[in-house]
PDB file of N, CA and C in Angstrom:
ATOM      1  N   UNK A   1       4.240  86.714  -9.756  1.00  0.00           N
ATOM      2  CA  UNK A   1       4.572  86.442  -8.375  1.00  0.00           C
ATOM      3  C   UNK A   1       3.831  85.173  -7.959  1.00  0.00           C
ATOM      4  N   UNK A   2       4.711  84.372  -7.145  1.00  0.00           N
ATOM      5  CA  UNK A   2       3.725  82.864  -6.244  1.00  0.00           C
ATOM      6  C   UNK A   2       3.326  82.957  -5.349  1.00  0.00           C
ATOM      7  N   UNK A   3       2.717  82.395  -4.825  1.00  0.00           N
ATOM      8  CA  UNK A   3       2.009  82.475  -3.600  1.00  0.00           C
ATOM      9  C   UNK A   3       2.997  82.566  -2.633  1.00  0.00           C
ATOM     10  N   UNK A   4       4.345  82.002  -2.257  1.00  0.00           N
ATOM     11  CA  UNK A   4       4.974  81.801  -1.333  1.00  0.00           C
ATOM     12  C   UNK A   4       5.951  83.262  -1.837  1.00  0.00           C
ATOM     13  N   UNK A   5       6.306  83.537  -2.538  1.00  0.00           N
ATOM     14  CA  UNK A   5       6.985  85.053  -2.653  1.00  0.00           C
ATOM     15  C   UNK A   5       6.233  86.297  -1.838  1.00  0.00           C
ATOM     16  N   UNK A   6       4.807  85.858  -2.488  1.00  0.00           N
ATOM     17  CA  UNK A   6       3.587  87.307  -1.865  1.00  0.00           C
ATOM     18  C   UNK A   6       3.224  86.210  -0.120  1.00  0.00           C
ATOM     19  N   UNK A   7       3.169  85.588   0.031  1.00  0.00           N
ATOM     20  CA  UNK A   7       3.117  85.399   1.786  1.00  0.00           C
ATOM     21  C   UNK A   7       4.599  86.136   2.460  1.00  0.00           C
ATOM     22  N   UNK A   8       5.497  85.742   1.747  1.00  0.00           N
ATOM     23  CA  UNK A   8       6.787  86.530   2.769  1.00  0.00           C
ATOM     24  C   UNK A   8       6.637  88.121   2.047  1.00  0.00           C
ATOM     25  N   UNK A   9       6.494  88.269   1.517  1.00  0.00           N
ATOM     26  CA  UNK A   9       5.969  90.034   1.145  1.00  0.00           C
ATOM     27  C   UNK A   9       5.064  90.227   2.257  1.00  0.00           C
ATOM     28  N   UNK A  10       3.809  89.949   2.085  1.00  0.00           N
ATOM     29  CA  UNK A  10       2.459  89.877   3.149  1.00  0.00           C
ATOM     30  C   UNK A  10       3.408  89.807   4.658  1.00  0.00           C
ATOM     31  N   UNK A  11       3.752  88.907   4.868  1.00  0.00           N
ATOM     32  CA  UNK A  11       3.940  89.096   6.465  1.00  0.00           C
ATOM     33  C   UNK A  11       5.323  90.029   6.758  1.00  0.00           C
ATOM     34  N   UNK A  12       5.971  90.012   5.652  1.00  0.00           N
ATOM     35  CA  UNK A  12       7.367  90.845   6.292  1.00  0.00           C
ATOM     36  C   UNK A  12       7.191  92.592   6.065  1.00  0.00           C
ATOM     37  N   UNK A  13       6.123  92.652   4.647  1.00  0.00           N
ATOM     38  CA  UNK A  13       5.712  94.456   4.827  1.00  0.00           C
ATOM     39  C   UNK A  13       4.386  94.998   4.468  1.00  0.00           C
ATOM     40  N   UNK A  14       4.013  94.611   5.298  1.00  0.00           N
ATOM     41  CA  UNK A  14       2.218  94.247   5.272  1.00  0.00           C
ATOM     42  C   UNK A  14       2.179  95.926   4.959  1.00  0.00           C
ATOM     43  N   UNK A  15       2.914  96.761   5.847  1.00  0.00           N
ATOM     44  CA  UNK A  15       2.495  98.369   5.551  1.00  0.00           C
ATOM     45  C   UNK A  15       2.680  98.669   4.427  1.00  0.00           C
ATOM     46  N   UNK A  16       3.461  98.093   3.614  1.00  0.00           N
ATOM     47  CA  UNK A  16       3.982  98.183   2.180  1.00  0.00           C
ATOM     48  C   UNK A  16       2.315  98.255   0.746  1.00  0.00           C
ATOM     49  N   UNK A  17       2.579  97.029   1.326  1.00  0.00           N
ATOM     50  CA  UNK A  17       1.043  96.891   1.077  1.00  0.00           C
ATOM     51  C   UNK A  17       0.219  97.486   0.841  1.00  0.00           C
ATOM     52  N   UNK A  18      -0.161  98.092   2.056  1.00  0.00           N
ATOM     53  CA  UNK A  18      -1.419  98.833   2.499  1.00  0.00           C
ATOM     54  C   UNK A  18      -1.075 100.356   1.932  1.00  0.00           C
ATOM     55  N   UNK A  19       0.198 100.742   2.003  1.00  0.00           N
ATOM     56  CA  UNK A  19       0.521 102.165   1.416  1.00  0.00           C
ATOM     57  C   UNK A  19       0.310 101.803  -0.075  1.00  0.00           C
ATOM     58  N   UNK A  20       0.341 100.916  -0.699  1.00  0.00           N
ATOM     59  CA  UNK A  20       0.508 100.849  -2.499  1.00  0.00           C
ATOM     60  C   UNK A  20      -1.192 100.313  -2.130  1.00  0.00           C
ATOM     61  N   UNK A  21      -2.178 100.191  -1.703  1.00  0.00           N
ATOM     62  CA  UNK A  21      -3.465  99.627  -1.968  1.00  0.00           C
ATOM     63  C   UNK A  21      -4.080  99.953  -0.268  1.00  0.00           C
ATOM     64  N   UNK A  22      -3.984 101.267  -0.100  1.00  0.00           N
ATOM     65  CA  UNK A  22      -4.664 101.974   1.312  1.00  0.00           C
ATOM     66  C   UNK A  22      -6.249 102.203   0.739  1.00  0.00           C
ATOM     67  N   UNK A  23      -7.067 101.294   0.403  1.00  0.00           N
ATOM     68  CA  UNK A  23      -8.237 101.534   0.647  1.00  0.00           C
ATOM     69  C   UNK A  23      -8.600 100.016   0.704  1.00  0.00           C
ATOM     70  N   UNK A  24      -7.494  99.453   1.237  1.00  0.00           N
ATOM     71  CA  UNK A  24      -7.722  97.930   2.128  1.00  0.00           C
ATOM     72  C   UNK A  24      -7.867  98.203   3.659  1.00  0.00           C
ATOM     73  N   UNK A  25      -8.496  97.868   4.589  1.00  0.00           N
ATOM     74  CA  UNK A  25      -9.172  98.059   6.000  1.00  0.00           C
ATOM     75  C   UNK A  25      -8.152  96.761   6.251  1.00  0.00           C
ATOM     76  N   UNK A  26      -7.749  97.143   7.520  1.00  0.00           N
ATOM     77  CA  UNK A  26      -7.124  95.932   8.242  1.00  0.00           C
ATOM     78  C   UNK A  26      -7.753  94.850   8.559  1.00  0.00           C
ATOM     79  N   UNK A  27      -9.061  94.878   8.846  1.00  0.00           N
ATOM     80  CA  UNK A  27      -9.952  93.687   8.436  1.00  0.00           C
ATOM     81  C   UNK A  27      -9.923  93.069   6.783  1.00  0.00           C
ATOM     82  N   UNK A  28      -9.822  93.556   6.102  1.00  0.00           N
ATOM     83  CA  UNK A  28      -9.377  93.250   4.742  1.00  0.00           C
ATOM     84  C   UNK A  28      -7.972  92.411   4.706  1.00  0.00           C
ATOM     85  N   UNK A  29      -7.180  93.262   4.991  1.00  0.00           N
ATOM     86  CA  UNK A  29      -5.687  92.588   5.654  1.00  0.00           C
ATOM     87  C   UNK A  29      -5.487  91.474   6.223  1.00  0.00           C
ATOM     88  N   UNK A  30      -6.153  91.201   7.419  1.00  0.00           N
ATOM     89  CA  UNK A  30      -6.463  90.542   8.435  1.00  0.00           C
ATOM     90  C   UNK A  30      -6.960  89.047   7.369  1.00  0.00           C
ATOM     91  N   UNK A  31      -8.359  89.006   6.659  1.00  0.00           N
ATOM     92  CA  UNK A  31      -8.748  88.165   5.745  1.00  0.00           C
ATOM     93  C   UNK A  31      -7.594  87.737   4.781  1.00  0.00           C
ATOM     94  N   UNK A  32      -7.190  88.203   4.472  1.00  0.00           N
ATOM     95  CA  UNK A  32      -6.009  87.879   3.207  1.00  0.00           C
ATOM     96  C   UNK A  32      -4.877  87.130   4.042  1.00  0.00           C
ATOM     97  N   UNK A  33      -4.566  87.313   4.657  1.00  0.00           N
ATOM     98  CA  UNK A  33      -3.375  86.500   5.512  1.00  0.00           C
ATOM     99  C   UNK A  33      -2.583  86.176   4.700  1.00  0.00           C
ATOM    100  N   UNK A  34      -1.893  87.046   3.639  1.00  0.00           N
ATOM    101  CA  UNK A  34      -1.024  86.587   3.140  1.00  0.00           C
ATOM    102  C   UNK A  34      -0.750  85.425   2.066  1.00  0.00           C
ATOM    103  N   UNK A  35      -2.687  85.505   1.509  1.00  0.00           N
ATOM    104  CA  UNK A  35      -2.547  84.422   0.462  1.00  0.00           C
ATOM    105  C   UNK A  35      -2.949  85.440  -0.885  1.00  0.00           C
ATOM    106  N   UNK A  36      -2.597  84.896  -2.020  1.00  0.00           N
ATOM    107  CA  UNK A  36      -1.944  85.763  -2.817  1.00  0.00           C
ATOM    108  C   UNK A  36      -3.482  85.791  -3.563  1.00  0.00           C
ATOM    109  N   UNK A  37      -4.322  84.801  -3.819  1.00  0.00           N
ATOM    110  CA  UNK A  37      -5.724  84.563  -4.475  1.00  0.00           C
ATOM    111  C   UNK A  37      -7.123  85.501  -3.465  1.00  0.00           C
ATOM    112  N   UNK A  38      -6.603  85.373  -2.387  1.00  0.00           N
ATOM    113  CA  UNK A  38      -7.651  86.165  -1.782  1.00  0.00           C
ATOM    114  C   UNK A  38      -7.340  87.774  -1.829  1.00  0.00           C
ATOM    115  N   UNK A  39      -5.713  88.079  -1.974  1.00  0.00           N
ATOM    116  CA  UNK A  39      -5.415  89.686  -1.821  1.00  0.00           C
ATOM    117  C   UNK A  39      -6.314  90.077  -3.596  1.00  0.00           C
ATOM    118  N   UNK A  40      -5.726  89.093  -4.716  1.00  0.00           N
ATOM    119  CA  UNK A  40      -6.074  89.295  -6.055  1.00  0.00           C
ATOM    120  C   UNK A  40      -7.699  89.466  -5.757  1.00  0.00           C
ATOM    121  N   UNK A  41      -8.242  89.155  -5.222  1.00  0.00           N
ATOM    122  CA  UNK A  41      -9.917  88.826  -5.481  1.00  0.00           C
ATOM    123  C   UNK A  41     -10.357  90.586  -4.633  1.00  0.00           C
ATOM    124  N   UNK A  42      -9.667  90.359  -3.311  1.00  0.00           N
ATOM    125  CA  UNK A  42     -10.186  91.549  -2.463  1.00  0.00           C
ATOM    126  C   UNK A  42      -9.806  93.044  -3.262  1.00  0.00           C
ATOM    127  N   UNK A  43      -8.369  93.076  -3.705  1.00  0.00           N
ATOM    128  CA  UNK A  43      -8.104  94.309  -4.604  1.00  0.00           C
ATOM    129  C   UNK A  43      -8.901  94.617  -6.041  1.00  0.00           C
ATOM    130  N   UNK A  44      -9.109  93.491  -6.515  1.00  0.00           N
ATOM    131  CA  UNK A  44      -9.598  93.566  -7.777  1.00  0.00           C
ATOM    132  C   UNK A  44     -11.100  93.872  -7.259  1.00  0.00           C
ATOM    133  N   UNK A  45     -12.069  93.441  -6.688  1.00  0.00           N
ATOM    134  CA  UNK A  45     -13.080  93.739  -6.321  1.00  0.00           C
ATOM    135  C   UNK A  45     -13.721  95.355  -6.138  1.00  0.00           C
ATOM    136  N   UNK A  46     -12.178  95.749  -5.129  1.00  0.00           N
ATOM    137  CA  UNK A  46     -11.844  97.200  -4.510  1.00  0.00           C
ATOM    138  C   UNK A  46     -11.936  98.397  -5.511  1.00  0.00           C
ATOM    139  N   UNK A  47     -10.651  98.172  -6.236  1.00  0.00           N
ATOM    140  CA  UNK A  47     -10.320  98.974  -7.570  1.00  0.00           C
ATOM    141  C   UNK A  47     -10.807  98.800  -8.683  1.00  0.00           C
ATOM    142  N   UNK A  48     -11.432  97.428  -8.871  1.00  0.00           N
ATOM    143  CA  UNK A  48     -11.945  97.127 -10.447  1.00  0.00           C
ATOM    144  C   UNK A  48     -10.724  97.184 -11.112  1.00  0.00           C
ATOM    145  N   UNK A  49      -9.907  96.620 -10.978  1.00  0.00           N
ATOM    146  CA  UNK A  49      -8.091  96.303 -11.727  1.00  0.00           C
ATOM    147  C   UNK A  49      -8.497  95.145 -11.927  1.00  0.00           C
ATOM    148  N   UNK A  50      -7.774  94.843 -13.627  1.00  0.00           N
ATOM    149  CA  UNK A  50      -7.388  93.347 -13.745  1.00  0.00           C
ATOM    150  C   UNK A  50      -6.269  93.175 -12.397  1.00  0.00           C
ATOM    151  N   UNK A  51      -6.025  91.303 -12.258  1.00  0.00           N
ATOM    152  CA  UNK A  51      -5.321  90.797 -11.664  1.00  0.00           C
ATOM    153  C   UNK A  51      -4.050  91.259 -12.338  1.00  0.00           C
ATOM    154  N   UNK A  52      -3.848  90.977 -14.330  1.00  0.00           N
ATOM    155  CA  UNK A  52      -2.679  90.820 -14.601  1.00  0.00           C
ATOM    156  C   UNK A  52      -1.864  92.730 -13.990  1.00  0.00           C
ATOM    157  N   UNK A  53      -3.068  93.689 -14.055  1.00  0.00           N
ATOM    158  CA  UNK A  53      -2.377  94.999 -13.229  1.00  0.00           C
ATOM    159  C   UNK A  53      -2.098  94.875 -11.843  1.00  0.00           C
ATOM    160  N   UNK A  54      -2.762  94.337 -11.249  1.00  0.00           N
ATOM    161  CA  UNK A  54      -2.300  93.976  -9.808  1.00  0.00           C
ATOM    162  C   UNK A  54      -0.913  93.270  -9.485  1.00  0.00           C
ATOM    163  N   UNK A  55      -0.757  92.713 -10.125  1.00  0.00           N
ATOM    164  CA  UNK A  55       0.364  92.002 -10.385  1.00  0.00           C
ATOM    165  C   UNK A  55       1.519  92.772 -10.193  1.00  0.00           C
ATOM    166  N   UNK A  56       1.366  93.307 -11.736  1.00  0.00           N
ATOM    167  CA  UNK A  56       2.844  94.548 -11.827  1.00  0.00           C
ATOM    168  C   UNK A  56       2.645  95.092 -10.711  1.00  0.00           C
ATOM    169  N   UNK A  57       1.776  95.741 -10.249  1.00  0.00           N
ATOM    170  CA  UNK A  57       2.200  96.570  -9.111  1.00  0.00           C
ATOM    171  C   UNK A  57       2.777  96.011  -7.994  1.00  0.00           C
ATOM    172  N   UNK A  58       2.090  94.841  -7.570  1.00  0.00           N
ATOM    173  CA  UNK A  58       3.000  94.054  -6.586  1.00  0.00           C
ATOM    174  C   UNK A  58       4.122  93.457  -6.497  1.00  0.00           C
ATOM    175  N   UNK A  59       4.426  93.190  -8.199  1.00  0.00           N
ATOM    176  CA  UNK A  59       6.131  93.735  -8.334  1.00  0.00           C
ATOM    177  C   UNK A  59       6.947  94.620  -8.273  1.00  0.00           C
ATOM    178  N   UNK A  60       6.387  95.693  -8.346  1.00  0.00           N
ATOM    179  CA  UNK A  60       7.043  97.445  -8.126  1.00  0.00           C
ATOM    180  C   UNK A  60       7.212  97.288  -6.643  1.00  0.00           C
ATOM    181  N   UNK A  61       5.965  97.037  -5.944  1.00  0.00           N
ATOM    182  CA  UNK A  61       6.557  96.843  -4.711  1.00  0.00           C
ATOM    183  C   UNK A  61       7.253  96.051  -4.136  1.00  0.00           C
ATOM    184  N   UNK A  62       7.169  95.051  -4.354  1.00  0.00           N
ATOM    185  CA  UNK A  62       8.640  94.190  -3.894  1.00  0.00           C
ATOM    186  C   UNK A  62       9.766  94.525  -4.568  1.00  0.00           C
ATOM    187  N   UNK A  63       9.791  95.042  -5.576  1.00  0.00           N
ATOM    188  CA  UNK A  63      10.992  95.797  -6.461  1.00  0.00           C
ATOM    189  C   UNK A  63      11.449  96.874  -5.323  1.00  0.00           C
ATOM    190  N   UNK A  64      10.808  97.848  -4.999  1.00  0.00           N
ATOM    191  CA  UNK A  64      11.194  99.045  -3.836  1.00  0.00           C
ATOM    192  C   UNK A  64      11.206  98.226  -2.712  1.00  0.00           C
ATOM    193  N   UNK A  65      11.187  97.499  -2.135  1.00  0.00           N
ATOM    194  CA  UNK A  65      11.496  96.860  -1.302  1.00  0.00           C
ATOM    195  C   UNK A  65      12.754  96.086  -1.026  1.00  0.00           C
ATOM    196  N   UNK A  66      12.993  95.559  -2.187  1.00  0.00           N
ATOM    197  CA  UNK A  66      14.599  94.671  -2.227  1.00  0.00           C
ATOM    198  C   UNK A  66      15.351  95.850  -2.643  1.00  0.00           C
ATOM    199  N   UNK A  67      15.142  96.873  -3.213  1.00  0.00           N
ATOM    200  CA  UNK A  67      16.233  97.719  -3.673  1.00  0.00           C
ATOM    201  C   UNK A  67      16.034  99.029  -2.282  1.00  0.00           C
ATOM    202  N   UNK A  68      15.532  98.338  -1.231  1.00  0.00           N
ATOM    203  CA  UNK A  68      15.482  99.409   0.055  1.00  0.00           C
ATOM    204  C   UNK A  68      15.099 100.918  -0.568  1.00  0.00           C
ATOM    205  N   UNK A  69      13.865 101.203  -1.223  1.00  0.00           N
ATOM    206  CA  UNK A  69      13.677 102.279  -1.642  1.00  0.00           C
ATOM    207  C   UNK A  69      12.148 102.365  -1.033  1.00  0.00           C
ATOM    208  N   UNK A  70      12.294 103.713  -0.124  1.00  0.00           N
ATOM    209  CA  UNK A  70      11.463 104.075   0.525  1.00  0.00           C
ATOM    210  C   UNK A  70      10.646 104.780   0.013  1.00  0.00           C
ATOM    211  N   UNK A  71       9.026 104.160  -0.553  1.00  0.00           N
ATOM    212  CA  UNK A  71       8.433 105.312  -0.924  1.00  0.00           C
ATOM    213  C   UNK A  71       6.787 105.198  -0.094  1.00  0.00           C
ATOM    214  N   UNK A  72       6.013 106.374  -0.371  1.00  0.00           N
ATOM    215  CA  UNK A  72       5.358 106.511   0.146  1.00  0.00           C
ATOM    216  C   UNK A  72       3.918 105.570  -0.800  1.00  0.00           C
ATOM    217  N   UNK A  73       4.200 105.437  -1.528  1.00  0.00           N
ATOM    218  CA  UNK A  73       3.353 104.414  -2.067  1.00  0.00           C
ATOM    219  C   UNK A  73       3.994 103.576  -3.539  1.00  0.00           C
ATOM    220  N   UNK A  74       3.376 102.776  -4.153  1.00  0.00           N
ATOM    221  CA  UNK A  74       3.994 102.197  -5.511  1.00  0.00           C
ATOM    222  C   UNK A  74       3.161 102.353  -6.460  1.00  0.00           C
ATOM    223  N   UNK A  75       3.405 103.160  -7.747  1.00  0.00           N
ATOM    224  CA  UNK A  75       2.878 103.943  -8.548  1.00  0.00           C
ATOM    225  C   UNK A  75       1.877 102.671  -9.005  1.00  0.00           C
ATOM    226  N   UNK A  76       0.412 103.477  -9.259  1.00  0.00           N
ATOM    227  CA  UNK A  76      -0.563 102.682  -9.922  1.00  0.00           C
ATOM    228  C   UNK A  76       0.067 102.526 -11.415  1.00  0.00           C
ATOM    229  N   UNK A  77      -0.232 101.252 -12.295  1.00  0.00           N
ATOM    230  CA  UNK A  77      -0.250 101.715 -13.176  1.00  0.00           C
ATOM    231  C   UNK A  77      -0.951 101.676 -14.484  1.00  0.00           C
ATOM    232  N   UNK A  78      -0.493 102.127 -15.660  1.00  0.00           N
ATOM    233  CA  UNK A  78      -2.548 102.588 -16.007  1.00  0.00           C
ATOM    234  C   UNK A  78      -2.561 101.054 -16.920  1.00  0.00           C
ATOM    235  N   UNK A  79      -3.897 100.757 -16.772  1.00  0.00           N
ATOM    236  CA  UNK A  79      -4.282  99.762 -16.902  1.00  0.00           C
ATOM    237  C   UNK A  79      -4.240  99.185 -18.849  1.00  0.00           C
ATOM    238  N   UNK A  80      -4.017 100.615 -19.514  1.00  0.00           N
ATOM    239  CA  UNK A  80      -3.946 100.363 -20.462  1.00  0.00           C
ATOM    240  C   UNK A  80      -2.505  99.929 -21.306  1.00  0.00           C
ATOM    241  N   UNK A  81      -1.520  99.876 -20.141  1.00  0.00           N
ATOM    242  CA  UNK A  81      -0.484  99.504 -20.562  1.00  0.00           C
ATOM    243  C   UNK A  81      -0.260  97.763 -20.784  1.00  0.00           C
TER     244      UNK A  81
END
């Protein structure tokens, strides 16, 4: 993902977000503004996830997102894959 894909992700489903990586504080949120190097640094920090796992997941979620699939979060996934 580029930076300008994850800013229109970031501002158009910020809850999206926060449901696939809810142990981000809206002050956390708030800091990231939608830049893709500071969400990588703040999550990875959070979870102790590589970036390249952060990644996939933030493709799953924009994946459930363009395919209008409502879920309650976007599956972690295991790091050893």
């Amino acid at each position: 993902m580029d930076d300008k894909t994850f800013k229109t992700l970031f501002d158009q489903n910020r809850e999206k977000i926060f449901e696939a990586w809810n142990k981000l504080s809206d002050q956390d949120l708030d800091e990231i503004r939608g830049d893709l190097s500071r969400f990588l640094k703040k999550v990875s920090s959070i979870y102790k996830t590589p970036d390249t796992i952060i990644l996939k997941e933030l493709d799953a979620v924009k994946k459930n997102v363009d395919e209008g699939i409502s879920a309650d979060y976007a599956p972690h996934l295991d790091p050893r894959e």
